[in-house]
Protein backbone atom coordinates (compact mmCIF):
# COMPACT_ATOMS: atom_id res chain seq x y z
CA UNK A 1 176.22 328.33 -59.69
CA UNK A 2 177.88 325.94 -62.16
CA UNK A 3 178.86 322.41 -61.69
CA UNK A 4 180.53 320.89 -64.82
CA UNK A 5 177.78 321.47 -67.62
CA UNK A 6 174.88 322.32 -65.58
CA UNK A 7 173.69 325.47 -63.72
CA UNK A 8 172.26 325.94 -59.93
CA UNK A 9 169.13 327.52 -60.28
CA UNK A 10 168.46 327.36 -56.54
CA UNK A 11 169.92 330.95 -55.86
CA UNK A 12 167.65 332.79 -58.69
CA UNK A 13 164.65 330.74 -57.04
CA UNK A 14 166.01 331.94 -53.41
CA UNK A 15 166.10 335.81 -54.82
CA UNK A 16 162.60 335.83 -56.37
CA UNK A 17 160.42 337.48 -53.45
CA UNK A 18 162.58 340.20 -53.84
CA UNK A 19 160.95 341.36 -56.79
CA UNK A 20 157.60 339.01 -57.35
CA UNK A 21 155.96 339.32 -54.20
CA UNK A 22 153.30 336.99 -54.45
CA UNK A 23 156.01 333.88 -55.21
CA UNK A 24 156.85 331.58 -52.68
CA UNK A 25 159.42 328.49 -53.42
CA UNK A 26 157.63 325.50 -54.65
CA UNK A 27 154.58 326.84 -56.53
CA UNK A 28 153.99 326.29 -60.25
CA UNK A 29 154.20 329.63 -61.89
CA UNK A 30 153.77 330.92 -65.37
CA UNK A 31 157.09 331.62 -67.39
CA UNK A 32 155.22 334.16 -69.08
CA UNK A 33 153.93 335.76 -66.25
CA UNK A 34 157.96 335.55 -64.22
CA UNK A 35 159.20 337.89 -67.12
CA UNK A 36 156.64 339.82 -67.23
CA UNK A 37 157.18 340.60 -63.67
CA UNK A 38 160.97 340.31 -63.83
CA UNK A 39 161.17 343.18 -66.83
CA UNK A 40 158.43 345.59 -64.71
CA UNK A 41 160.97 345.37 -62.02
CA UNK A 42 164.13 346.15 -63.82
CA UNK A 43 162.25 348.45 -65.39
CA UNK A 44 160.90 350.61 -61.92
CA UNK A 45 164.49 350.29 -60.67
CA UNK A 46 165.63 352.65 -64.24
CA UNK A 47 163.86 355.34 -62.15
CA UNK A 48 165.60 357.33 -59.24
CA UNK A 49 162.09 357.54 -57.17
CA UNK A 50 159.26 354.58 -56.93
CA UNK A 51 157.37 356.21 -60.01
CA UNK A 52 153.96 355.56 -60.61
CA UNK A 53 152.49 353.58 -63.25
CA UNK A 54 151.40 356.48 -65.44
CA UNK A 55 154.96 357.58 -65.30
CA UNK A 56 156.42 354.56 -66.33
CA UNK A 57 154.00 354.10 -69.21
CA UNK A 58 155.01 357.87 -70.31
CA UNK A 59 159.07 357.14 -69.74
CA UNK A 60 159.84 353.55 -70.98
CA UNK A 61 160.86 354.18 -74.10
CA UNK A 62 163.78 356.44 -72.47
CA UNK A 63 164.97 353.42 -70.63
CA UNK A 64 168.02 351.24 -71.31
CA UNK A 65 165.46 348.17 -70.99
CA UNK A 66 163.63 349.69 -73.67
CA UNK A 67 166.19 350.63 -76.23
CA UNK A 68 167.27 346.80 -75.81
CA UNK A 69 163.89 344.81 -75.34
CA UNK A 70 161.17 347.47 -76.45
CA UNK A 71 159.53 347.48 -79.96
CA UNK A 72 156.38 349.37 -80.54
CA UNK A 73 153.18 348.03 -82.43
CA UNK A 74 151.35 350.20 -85.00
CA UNK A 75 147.55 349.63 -85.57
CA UNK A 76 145.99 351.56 -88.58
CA UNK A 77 142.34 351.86 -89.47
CA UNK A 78 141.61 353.11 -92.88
CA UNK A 79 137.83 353.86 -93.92
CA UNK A 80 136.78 352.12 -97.35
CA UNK A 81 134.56 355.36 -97.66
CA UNK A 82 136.99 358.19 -97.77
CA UNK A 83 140.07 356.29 -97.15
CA UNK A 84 141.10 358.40 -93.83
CA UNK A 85 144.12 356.59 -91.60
CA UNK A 86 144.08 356.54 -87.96
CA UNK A 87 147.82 355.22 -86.10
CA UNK A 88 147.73 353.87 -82.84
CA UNK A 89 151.15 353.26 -81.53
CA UNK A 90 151.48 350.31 -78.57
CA UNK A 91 155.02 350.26 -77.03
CA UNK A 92 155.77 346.83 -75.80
CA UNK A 93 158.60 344.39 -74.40
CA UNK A 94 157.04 341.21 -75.66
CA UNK A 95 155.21 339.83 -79.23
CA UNK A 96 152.08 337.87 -78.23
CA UNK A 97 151.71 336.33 -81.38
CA UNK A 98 148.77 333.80 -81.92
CA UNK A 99 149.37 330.33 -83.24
CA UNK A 100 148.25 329.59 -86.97
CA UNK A 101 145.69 326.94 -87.41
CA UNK A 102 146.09 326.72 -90.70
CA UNK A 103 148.44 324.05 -91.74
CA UNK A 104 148.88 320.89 -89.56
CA UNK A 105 152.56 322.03 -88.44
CA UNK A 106 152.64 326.10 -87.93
CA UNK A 107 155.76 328.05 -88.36
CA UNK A 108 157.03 331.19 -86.74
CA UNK A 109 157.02 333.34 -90.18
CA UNK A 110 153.33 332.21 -90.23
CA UNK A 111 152.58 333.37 -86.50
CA UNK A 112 154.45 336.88 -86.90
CA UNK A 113 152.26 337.48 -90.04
CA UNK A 114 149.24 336.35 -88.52
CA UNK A 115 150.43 339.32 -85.99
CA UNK A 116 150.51 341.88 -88.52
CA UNK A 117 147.19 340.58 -90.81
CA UNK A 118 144.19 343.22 -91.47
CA UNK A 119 140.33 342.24 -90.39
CA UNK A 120 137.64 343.90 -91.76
CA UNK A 121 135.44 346.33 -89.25
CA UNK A 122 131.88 345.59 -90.57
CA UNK A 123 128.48 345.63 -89.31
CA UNK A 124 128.30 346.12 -85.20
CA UNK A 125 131.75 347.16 -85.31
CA UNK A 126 132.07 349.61 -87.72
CA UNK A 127 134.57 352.32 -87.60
CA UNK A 128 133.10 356.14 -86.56
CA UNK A 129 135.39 358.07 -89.33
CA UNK A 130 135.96 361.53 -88.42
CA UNK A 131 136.23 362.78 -91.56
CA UNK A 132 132.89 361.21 -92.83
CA UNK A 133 131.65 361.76 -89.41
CA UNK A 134 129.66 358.20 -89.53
CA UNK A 135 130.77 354.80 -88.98
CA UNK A 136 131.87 353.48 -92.11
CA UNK A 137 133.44 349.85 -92.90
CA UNK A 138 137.08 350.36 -92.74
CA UNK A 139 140.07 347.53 -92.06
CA UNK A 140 142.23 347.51 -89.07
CA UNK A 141 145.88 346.39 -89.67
CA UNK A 142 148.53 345.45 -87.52
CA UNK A 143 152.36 346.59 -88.33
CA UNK A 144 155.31 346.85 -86.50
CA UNK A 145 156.67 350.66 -86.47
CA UNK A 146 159.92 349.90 -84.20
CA UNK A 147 161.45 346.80 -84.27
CA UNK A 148 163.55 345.75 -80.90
CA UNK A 149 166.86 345.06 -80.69
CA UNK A 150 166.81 341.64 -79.15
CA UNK A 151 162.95 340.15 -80.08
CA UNK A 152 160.80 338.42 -76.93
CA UNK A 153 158.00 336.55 -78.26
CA UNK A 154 155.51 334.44 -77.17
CA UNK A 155 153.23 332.21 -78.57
CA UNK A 156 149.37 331.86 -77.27
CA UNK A 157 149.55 328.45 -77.20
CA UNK A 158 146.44 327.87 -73.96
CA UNK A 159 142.39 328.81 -75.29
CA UNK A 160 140.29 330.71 -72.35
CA UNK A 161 139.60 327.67 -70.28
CA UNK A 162 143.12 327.11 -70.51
CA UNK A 163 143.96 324.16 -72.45
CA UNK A 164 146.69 323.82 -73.87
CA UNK A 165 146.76 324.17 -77.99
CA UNK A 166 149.39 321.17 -78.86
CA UNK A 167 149.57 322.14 -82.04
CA UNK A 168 153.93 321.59 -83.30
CA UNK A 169 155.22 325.11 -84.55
CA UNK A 170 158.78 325.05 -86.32
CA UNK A 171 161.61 328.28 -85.52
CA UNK A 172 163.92 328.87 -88.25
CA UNK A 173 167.37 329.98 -86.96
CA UNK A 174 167.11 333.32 -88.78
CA UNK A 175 164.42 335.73 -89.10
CA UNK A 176 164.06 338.88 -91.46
CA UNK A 177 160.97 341.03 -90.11
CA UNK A 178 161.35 343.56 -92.51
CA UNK A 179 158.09 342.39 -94.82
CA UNK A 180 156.10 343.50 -91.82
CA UNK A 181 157.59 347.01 -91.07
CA UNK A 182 155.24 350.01 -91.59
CA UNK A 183 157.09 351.51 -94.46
CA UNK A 184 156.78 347.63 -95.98
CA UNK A 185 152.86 347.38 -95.09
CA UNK A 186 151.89 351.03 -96.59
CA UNK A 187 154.76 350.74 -99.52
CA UNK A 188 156.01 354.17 -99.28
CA UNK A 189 159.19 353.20 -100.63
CA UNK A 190 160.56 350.33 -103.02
CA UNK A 191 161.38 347.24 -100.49
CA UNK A 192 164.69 346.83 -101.99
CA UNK A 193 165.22 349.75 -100.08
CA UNK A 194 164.49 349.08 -96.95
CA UNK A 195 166.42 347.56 -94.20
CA UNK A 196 167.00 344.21 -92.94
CA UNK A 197 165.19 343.12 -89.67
CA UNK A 198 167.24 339.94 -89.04
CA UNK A 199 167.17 338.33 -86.03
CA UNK A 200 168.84 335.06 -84.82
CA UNK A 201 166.97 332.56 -82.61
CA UNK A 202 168.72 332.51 -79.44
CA UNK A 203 166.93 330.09 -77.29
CA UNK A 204 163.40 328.54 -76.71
CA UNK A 205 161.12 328.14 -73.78
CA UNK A 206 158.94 325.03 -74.05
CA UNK A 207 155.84 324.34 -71.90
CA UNK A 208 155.12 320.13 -71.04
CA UNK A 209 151.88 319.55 -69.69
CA UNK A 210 147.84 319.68 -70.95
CA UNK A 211 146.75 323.06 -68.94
CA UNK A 212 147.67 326.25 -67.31
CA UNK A 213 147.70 324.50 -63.88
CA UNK A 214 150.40 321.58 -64.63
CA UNK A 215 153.50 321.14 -66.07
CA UNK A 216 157.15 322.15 -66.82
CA UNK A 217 158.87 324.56 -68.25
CA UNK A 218 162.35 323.29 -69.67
CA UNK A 219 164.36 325.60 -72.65
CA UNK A 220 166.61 325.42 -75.09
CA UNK A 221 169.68 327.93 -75.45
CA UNK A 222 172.95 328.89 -77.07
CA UNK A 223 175.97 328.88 -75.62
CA UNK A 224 177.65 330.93 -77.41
């Protein structure tokens, strides 16, 4: 697959079918949507049988895929009322982290805390507290309970007609997530205590075009 500096990709393209079905060589697919499909497979194959989907859900975290690319996603609600805490816990192989409008040029420290910031349930979407047993305000917040061991993320960078958001968004080439861990976020022990998250940025997919249905997809990566 190599001549002199550059790679063949003609070979992946030729094994695709094999596990994304609906591909055929020549259409414009979504990156996003290839590794999506690409993990799911290598993911069904960790199983000895053709499992079902409710048995993958309930086994992934076993998984060597898992214990490599999984991290899981906390989301608490507390009520303002009687301050009760409700975890939901979201195991996942990728960050879809939204990209900040704030500042002309977003970062990726910005995105991953936008990730993990806390909204307000108020009005129509109150929270039903089980301990008050009436919906009460509460706030809903976003932490990350298991960090992976090599980070995937993705950046929702196309609105719901899908066009694309151009906005620029700078990577640093190291990363400490360990602001936004749960024991961090609920401060049930001094930070200087808690471990390092670091990650180092490994490569970069980048998407040229104005829309979902055109473009490229070219990336930057490490070599070593």
């Amino acid at each position: 697959m190599l001549k002199g500096n550059r790679t063949n990709p003609l070979p992946v393209v030729k094994s695709l079918p094999a596990v994304w079905h609906g591909y055929r060589i020549g259409q414009q697919r979504d990156a996003h949507e290839f590794l999506t499909i690409y993990l799911e497979a290598i993911l069904n194959a960790s199983f000895h049988e053709k499992p079902s989907r409710a048995h993958v859900i309930r086994n992934q975290a076993t998984t060597p895929l898992f214990k490599i690319f999984g991290g899981k996603l906390r989301s608490q609600i507390t009520c303002e009322q009687c301050n009760y805490k409700s975890d939901t816990f979201d195991e996942t192989f990728t960050f879809n982290l939204p990209l900040p409008r704030t500042t002309p040029v977003a970062t990726f420290g910005e995105a991953m805390k936008q990730l993990c910031s806390s909204d307000r349930l108020t009005k129509d979407n109150k929270y039903l507290c089980p301990s008050c047993k009436s919906k009460q305000n509460a706030t809903k917040r976003t932490s990350i309970n298991q960090a992976p061991r090599i980070l995937i993320a993705t950046i929702k960078r196309f609105d719901i007609f899908g066009r694309k958001l151009s906005k620029k968004i700078k990577y640093p080439s190291t990363f400490n997530m360990k602001t936004l861990m749960d024991s961090a976020v609920d401060k049930s022990i001094p930070e200087s205590k808690i471990p390092d998250e670091i990650y180092d940025l490994y490569g970069v997919v980048i998407h040229h075009g104005s829309s979902t249905n055109s473009g490229h997809y070219y990336s930057y990566c490490k070599t070593t």
